[in-house]
C-alpha atoms as a PDB file:
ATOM      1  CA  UNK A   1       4.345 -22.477  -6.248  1.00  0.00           C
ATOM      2  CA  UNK A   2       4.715 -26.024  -5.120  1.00  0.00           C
ATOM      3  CA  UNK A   3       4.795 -25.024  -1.370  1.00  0.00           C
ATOM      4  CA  UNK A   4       1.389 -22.789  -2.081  1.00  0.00           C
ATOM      5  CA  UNK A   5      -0.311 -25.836  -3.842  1.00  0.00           C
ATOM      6  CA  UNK A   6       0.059 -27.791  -0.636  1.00  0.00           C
ATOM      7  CA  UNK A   7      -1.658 -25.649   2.000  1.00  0.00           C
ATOM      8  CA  UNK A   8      -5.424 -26.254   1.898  1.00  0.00           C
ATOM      9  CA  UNK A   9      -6.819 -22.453   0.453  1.00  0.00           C
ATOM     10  CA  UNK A  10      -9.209 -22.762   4.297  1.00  0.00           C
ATOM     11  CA  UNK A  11      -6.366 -22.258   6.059  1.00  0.00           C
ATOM     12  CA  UNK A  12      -6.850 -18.651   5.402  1.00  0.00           C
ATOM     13  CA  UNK A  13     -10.152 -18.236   6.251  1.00  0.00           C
ATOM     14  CA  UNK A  14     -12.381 -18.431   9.616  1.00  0.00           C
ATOM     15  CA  UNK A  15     -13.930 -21.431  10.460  1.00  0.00           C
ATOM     16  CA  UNK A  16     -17.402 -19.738   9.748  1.00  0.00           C
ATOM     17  CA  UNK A  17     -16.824 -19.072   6.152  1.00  0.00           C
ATOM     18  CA  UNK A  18     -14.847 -22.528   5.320  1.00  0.00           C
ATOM     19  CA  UNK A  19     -17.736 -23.695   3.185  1.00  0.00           C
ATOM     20  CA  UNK A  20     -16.996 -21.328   1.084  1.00  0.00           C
ATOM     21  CA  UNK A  21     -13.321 -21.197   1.045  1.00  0.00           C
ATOM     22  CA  UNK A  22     -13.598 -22.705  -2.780  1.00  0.00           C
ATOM     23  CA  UNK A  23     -15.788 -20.398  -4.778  1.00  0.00           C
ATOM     24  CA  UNK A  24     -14.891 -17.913  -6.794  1.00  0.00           C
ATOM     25  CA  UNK A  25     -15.861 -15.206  -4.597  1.00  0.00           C
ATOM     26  CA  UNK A  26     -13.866 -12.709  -2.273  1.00  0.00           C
ATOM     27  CA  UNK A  27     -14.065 -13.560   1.639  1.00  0.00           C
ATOM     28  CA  UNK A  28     -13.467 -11.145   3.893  1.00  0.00           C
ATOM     29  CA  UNK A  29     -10.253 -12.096   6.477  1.00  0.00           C
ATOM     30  CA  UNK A  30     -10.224  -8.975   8.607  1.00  0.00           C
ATOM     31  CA  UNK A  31      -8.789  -5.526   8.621  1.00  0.00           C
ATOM     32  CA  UNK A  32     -11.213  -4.543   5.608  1.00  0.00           C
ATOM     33  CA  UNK A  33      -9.164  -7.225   3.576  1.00  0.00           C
ATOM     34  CA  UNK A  34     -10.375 -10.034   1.643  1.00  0.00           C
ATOM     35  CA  UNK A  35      -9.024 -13.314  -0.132  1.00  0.00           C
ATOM     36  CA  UNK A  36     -10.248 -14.747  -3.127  1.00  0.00           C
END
């Protein structure tokens, strides 16, 4: 858990939705997938 609290939770999504990287809300990352 350590290692996952150092990498920055944008580094998972594209650039266009890095604003919102943060809120509580599902983004989509491609192949009908999401993160959240």
């Amino acid at each position: 858990m350590e290692a996952v609290a150092r990498v920055p939770g944008d580094a998972f999504v594209p650039d266009k939705l890095k604003p919102w990287a943060y809120e509580n809300i599902p983004l989509p990352i491609g192949n009908d997938q999401t993160i959240s």
